[in-house]
PDB file of N, CA and C in Angstrom:
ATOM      1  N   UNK A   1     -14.641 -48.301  98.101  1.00  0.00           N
ATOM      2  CA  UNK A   1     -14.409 -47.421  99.237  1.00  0.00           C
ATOM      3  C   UNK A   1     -15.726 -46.882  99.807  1.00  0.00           C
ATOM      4  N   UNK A   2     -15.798 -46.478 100.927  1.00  0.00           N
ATOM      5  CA  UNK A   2     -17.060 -46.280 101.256  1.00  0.00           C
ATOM      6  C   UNK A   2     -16.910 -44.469 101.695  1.00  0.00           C
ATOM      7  N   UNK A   3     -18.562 -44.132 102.166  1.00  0.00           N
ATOM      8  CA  UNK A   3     -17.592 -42.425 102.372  1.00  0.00           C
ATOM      9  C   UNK A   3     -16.388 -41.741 103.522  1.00  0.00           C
ATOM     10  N   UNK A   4     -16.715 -42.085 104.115  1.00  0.00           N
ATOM     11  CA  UNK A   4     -15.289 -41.830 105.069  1.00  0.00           C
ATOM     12  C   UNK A   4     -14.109 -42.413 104.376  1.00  0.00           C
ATOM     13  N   UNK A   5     -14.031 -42.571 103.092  1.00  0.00           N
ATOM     14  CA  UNK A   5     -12.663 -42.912 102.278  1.00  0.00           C
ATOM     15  C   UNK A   5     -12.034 -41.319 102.213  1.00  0.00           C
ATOM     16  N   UNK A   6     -12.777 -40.879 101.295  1.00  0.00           N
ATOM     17  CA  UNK A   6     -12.591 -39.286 100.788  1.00  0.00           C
ATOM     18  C   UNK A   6     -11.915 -38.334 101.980  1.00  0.00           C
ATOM     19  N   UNK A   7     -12.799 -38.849 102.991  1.00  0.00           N
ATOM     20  CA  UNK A   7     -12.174 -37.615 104.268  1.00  0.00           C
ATOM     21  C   UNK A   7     -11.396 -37.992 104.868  1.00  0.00           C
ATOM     22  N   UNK A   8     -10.944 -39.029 104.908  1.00  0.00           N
ATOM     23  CA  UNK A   8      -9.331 -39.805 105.556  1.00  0.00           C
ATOM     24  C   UNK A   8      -8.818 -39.404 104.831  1.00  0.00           C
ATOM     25  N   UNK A   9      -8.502 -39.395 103.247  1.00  0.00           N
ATOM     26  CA  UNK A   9      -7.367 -39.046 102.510  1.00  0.00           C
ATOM     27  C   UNK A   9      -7.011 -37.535 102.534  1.00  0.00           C
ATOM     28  N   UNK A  10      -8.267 -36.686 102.450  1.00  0.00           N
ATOM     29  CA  UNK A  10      -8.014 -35.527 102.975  1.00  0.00           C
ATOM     30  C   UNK A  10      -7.423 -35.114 104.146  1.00  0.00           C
ATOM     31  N   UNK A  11      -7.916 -35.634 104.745  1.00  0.00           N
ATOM     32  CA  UNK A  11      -7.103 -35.417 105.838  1.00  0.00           C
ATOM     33  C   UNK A  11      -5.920 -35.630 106.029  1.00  0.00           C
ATOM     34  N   UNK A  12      -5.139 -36.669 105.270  1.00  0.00           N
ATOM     35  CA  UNK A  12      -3.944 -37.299 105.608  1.00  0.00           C
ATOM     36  C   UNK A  12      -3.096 -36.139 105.053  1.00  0.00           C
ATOM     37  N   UNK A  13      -3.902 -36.237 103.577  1.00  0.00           N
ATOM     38  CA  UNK A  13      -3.050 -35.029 102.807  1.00  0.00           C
ATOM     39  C   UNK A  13      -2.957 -33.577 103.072  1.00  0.00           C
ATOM     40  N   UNK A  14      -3.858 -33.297 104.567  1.00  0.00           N
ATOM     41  CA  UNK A  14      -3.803 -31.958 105.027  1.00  0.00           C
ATOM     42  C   UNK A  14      -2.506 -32.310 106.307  1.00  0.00           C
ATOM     43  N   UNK A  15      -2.745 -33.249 106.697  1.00  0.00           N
ATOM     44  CA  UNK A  15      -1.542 -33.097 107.962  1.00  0.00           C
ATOM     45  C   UNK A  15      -0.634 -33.423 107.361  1.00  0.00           C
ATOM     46  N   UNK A  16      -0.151 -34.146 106.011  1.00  0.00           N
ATOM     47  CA  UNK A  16       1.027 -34.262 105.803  1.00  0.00           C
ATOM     48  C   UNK A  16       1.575 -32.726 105.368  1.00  0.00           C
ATOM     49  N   UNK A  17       0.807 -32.028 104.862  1.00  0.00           N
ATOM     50  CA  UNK A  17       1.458 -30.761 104.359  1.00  0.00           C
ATOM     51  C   UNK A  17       1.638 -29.427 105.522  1.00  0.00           C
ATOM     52  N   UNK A  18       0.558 -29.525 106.829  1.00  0.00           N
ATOM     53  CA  UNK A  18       0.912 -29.200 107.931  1.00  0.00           C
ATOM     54  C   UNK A  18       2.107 -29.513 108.453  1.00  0.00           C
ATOM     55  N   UNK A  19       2.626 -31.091 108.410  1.00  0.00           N
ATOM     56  CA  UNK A  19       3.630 -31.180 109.092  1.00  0.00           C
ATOM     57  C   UNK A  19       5.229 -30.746 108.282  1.00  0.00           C
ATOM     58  N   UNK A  20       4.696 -30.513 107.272  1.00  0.00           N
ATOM     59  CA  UNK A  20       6.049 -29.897 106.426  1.00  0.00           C
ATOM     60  C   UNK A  20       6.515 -28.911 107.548  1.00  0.00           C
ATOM     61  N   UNK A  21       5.641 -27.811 107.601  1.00  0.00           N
ATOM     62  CA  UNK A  21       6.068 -26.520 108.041  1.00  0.00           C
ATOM     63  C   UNK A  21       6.920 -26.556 109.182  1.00  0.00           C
ATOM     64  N   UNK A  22       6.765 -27.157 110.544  1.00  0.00           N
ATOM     65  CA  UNK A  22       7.718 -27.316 111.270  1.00  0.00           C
ATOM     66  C   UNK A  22       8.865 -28.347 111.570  1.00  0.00           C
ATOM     67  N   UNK A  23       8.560 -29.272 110.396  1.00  0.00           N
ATOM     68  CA  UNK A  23      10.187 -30.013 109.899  1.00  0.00           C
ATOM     69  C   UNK A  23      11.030 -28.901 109.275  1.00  0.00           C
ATOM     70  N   UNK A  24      10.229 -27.876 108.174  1.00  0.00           N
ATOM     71  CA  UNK A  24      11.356 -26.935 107.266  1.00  0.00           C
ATOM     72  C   UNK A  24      11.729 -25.998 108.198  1.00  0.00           C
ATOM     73  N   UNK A  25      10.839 -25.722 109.068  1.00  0.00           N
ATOM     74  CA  UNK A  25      11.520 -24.747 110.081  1.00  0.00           C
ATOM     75  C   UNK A  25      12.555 -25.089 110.772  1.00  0.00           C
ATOM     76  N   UNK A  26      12.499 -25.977 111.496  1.00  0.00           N
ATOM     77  CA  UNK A  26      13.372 -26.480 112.555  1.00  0.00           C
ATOM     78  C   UNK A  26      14.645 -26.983 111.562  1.00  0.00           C
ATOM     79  N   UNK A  27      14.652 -27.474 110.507  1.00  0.00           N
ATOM     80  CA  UNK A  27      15.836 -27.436 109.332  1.00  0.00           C
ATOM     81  C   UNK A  27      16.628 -26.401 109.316  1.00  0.00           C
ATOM     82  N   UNK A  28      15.909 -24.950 109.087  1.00  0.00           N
ATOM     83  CA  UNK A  28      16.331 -23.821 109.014  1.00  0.00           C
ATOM     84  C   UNK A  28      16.949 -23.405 109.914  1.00  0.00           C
ATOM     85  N   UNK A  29      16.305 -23.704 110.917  1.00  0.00           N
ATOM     86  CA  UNK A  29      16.871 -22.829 112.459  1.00  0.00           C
ATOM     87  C   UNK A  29      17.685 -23.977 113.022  1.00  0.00           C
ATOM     88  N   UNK A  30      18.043 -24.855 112.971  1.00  0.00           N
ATOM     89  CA  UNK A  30      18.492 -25.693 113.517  1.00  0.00           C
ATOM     90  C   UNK A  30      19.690 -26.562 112.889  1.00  0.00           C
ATOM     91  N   UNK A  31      19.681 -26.188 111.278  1.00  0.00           N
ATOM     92  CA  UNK A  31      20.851 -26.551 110.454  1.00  0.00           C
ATOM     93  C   UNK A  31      20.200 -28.193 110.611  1.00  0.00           C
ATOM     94  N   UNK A  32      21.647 -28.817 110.364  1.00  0.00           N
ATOM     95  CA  UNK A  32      21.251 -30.315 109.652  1.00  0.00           C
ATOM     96  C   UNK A  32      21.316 -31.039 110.805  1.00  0.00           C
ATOM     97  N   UNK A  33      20.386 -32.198 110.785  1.00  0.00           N
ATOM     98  CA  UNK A  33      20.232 -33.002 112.027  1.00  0.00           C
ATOM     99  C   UNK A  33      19.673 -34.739 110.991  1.00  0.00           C
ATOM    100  N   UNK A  34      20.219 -35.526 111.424  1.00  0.00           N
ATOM    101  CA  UNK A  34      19.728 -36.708 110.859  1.00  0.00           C
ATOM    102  C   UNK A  34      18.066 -37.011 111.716  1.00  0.00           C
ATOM    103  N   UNK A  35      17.420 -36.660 112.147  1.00  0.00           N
ATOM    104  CA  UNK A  35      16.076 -36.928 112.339  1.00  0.00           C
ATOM    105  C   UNK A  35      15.587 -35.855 111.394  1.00  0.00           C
ATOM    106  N   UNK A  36      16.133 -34.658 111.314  1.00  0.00           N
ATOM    107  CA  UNK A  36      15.178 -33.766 110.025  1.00  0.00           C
ATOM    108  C   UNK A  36      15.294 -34.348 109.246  1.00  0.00           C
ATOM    109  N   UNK A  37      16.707 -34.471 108.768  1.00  0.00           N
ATOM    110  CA  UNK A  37      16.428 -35.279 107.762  1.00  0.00           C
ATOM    111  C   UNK A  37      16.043 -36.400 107.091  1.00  0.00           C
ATOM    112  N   UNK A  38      16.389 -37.534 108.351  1.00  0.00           N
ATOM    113  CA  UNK A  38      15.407 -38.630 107.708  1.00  0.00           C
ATOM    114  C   UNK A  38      14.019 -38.520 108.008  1.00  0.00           C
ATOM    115  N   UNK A  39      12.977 -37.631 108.297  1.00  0.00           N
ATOM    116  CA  UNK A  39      12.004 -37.179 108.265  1.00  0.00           C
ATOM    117  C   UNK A  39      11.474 -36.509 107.069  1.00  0.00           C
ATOM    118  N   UNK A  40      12.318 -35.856 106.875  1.00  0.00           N
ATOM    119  CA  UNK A  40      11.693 -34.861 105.540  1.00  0.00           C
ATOM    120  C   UNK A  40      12.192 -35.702 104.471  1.00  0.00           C
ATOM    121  N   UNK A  41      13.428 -36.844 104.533  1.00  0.00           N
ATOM    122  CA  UNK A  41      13.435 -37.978 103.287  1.00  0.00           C
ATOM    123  C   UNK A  41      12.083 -38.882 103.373  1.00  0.00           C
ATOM    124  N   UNK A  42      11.112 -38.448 104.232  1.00  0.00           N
ATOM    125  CA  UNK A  42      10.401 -39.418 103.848  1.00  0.00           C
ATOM    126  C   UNK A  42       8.892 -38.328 103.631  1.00  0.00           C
ATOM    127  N   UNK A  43       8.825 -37.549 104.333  1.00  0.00           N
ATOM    128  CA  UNK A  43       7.321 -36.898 103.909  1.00  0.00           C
ATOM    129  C   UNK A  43       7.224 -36.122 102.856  1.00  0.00           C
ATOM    130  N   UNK A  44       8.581 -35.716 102.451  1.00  0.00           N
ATOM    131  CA  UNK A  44       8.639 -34.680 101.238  1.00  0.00           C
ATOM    132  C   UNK A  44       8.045 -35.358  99.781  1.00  0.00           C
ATOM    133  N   UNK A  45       8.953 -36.726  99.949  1.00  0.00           N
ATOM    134  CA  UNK A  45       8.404 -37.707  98.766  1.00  0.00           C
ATOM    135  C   UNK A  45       7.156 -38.158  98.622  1.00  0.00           C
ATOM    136  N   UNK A  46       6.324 -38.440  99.986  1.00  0.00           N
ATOM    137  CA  UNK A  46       5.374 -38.896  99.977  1.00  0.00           C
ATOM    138  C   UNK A  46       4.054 -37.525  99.939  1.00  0.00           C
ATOM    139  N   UNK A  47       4.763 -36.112 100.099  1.00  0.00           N
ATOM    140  CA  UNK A  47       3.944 -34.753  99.902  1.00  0.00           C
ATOM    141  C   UNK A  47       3.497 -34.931  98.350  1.00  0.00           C
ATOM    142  N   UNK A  48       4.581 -35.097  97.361  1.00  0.00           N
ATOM    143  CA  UNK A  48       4.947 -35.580  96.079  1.00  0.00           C
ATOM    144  C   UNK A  48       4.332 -36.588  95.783  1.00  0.00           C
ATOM    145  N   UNK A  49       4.287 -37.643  96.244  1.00  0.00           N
ATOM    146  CA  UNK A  49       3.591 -38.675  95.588  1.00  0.00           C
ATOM    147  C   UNK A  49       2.122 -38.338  96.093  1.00  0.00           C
ATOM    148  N   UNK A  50       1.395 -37.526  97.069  1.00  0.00           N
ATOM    149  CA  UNK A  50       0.013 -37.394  97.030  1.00  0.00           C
ATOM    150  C   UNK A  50      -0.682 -36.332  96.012  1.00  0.00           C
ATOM    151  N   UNK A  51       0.375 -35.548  95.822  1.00  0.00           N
ATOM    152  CA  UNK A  51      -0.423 -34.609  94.409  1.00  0.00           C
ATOM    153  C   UNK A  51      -0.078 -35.065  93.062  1.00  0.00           C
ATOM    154  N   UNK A  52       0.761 -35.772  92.561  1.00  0.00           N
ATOM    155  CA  UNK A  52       0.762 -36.187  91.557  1.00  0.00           C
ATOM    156  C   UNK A  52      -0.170 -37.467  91.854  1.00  0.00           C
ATOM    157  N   UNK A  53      -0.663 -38.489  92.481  1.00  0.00           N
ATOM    158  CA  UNK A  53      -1.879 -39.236  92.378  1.00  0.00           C
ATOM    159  C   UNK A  53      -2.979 -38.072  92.264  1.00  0.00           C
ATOM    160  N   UNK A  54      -3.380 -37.150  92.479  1.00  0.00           N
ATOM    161  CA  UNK A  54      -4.422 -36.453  92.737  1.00  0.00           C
ATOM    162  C   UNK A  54      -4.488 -35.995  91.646  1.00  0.00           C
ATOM    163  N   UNK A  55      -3.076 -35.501  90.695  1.00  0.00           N
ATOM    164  CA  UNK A  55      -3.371 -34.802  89.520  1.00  0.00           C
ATOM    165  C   UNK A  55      -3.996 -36.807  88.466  1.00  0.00           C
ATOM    166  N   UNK A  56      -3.127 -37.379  88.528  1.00  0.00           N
ATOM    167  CA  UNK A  56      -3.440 -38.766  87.838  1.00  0.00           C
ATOM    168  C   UNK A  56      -4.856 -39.058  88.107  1.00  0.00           C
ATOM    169  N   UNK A  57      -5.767 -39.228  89.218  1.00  0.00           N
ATOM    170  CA  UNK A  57      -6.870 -39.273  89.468  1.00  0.00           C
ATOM    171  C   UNK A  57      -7.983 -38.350  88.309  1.00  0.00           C
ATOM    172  N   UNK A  58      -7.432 -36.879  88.848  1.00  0.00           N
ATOM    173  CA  UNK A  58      -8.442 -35.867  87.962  1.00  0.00           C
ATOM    174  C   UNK A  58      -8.013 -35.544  86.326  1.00  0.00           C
ATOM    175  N   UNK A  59      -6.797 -35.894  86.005  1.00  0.00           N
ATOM    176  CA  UNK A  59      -6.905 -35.491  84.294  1.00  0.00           C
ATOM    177  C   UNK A  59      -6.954 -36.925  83.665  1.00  0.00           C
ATOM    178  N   UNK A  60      -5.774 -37.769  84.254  1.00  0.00           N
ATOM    179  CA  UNK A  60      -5.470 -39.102  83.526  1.00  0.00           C
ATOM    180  C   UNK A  60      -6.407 -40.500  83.739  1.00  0.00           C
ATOM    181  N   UNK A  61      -7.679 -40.108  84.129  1.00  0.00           N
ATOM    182  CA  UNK A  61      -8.713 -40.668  84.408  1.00  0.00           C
ATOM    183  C   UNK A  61      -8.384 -42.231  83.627  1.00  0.00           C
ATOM    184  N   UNK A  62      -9.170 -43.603  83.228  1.00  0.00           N
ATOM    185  CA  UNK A  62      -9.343 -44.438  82.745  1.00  0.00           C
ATOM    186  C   UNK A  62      -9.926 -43.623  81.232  1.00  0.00           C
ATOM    187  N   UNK A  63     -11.393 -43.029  81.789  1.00  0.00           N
ATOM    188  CA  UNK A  63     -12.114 -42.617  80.824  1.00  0.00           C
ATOM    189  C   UNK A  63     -11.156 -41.788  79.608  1.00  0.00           C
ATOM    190  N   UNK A  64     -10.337 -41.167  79.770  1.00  0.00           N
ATOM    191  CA  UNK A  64      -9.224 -40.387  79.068  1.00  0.00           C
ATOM    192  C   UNK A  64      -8.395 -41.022  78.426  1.00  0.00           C
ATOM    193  N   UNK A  65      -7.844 -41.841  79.036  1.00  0.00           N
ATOM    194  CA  UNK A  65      -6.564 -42.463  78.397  1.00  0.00           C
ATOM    195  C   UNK A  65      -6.320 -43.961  78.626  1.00  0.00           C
ATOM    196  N   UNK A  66      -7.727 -45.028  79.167  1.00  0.00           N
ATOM    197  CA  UNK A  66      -7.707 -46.192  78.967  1.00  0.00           C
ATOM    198  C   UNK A  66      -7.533 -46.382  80.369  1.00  0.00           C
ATOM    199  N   UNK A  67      -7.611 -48.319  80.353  1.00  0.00           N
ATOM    200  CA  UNK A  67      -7.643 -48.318  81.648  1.00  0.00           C
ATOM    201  C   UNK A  67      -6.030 -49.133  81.738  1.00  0.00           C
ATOM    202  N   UNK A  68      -5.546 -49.485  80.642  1.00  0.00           N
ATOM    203  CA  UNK A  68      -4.332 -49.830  81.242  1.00  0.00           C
ATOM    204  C   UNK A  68      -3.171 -48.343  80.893  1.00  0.00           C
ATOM    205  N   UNK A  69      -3.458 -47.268  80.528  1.00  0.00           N
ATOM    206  CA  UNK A  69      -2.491 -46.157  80.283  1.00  0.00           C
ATOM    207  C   UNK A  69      -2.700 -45.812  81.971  1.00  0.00           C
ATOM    208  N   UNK A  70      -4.057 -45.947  82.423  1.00  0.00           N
ATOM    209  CA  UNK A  70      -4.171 -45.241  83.884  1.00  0.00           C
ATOM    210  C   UNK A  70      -3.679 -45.616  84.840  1.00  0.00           C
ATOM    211  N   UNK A  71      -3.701 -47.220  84.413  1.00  0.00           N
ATOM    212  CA  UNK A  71      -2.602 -48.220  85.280  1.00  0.00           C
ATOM    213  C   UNK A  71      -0.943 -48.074  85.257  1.00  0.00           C
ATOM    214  N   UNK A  72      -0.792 -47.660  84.260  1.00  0.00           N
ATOM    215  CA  UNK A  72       0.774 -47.507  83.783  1.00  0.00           C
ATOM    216  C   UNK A  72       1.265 -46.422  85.083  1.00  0.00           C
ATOM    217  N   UNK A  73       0.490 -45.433  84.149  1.00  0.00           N
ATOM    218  CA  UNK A  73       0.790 -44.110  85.289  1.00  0.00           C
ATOM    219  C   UNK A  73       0.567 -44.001  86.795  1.00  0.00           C
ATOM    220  N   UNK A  74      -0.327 -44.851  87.081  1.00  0.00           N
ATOM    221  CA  UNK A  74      -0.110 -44.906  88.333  1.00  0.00           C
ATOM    222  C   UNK A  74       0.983 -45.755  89.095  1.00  0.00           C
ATOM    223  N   UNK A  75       1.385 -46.637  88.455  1.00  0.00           N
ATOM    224  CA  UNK A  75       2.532 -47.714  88.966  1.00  0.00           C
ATOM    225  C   UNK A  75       4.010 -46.871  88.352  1.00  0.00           C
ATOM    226  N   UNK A  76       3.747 -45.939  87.414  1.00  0.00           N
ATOM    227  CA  UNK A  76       5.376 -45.029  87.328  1.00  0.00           C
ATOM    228  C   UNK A  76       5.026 -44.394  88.343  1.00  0.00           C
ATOM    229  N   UNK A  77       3.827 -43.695  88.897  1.00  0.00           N
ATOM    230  CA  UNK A  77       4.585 -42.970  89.867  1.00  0.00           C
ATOM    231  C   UNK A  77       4.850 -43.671  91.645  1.00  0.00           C
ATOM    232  N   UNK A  78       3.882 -44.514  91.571  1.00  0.00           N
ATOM    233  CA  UNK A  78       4.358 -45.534  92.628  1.00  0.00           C
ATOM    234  C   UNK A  78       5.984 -46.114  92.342  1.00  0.00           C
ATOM    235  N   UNK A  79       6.698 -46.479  91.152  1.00  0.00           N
ATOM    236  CA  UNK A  79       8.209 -46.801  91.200  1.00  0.00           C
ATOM    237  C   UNK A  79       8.921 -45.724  91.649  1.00  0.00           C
ATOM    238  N   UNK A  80       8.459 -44.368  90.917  1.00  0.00           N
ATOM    239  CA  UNK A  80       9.358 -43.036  90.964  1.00  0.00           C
ATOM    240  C   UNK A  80       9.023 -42.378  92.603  1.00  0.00           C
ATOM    241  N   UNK A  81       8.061 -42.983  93.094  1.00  0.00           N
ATOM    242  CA  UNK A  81       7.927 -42.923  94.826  1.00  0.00           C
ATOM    243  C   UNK A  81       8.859 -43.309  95.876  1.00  0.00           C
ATOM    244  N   UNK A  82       8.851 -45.123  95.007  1.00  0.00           N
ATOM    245  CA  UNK A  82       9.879 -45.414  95.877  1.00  0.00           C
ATOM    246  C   UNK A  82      11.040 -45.657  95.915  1.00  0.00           C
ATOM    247  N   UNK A  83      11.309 -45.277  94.374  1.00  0.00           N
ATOM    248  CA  UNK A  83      13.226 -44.962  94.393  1.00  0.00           C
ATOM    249  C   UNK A  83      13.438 -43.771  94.690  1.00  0.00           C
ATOM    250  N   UNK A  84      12.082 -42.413  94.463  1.00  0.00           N
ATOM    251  CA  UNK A  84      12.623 -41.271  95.511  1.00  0.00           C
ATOM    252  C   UNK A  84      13.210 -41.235  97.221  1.00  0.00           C
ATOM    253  N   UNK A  85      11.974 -42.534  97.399  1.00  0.00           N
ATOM    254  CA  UNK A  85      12.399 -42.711  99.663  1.00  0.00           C
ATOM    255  C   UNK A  85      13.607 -42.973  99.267  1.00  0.00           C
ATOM    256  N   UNK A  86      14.092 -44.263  98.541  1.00  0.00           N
ATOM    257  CA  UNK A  86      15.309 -44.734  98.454  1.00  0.00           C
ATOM    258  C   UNK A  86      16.679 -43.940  98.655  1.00  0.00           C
ATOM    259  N   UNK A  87      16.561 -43.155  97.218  1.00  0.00           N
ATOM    260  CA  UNK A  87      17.269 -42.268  96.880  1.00  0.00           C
ATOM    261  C   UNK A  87      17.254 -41.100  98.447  1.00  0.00           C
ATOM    262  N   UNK A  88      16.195 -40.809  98.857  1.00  0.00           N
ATOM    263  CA  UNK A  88      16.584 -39.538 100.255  1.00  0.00           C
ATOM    264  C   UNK A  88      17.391 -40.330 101.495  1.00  0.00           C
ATOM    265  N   UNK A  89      16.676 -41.824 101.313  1.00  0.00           N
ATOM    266  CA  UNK A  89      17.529 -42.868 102.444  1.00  0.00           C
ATOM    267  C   UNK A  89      19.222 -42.898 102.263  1.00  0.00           C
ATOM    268  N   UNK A  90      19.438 -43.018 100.821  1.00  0.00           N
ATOM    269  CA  UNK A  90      20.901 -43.306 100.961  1.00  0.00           C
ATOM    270  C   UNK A  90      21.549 -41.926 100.967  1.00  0.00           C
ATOM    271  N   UNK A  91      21.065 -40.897 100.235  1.00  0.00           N
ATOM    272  CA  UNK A  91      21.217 -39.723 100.449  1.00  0.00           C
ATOM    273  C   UNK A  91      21.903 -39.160 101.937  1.00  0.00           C
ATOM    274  N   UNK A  92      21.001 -39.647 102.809  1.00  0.00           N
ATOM    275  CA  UNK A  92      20.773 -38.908 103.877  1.00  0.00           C
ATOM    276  C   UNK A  92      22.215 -39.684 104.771  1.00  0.00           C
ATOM    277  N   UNK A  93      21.381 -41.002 104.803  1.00  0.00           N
ATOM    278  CA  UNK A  93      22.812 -42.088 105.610  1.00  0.00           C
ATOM    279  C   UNK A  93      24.548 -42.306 104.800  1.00  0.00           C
ATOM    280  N   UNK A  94      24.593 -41.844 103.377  1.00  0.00           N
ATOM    281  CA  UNK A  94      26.028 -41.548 103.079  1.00  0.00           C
ATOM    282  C   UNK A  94      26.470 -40.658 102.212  1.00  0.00           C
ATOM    283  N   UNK A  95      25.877 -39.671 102.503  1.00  0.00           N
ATOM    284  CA  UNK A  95      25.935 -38.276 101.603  1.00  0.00           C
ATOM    285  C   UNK A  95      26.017 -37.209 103.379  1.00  0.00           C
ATOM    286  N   UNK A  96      26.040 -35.921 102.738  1.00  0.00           N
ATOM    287  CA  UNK A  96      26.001 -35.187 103.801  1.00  0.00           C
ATOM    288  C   UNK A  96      24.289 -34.603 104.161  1.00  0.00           C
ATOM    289  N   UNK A  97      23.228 -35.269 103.601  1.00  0.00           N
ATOM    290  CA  UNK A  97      22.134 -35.141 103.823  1.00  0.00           C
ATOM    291  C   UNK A  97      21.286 -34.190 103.333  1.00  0.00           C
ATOM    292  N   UNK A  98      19.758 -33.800 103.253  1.00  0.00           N
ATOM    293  CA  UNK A  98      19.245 -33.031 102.758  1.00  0.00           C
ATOM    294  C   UNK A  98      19.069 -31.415 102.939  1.00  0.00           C
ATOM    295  N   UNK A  99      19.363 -31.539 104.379  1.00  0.00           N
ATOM    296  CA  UNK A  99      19.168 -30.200 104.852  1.00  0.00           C
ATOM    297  C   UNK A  99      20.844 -29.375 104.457  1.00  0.00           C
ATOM    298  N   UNK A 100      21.642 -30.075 104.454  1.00  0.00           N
ATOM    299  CA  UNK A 100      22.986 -29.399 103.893  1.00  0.00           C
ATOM    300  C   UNK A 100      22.732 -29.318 102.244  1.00  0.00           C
ATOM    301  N   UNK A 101      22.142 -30.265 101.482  1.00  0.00           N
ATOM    302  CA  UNK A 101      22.235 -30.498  99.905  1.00  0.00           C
ATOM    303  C   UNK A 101      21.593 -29.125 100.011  1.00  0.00           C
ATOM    304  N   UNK A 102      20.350 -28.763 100.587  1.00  0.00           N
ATOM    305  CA  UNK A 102      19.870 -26.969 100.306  1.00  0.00           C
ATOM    306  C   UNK A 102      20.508 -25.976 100.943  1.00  0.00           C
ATOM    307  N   UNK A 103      21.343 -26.266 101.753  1.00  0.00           N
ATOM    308  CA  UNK A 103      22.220 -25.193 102.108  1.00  0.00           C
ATOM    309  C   UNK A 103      22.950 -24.863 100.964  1.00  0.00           C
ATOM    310  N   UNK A 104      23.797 -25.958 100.706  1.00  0.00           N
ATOM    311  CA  UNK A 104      25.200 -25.858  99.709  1.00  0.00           C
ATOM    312  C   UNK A 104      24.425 -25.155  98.570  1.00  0.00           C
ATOM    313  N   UNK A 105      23.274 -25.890  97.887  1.00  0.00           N
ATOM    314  CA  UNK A 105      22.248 -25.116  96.975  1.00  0.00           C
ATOM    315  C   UNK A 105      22.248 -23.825  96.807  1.00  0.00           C
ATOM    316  N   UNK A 106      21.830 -23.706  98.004  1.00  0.00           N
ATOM    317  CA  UNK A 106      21.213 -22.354  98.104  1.00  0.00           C
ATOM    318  C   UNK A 106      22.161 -21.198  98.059  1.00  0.00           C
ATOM    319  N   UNK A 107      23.313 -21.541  98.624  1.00  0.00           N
ATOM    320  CA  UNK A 107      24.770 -20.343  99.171  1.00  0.00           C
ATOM    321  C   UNK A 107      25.526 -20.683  97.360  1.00  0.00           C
ATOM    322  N   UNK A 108      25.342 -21.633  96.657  1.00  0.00           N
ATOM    323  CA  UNK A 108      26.050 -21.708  95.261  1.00  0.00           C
ATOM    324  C   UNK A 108      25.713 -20.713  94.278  1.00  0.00           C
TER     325      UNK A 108
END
């Protein structure tokens, strides 16, 4: 990677967590809508899958725990990534969706 690697990812990982805020809002104020929600089925997971690489990066290094334990862990959480999209996809298209699953949540 060269240096403008570091500050793209930062960055990505700053607007993805910017853009949380006015998907959860407009959720809130706006109740359930299939674009919130298939929106937030997809950035919420992928909010998730950028800090757990970040934590895997800084503790579960190679140097720590080998280079195929570092490999492991990074490809569980790349599977557990993308049966999470999965899981918010079918969720969303034959369930009553995410923004109701935290309603019902939340009022239980």
């Amino acid at each position: 990677p060269n240096q403008l690697h570091g500050s793209y990812h930062w960055d990505f990982e700053r607007l993805l967590s910017i853009s949380m805020v006015p998907l959860l809002a407009a959720s809130a104020i706006n109740g359930a809508h299939p674009i919130t929600d298939g929106l937030l089925g997809v950035v919420v997971p992928i909010h998730c899958h950028v800090g757990f690489d970040a934590m895997i990066t800084d503790y579960l290094h190679p140097a720590k725990v080998g280079v195929w334990g570092n490999k492991a862990f990074v490809w569980t959480l790349r599977g557990a990534t993308v049966l999470a999209l999965i899981g918010c996809y079918q969720f969303n298209t034959n369930d009553i969706g995410l923004t109701e699953l935290v309603k019902k949540s939340w009022e239980a």
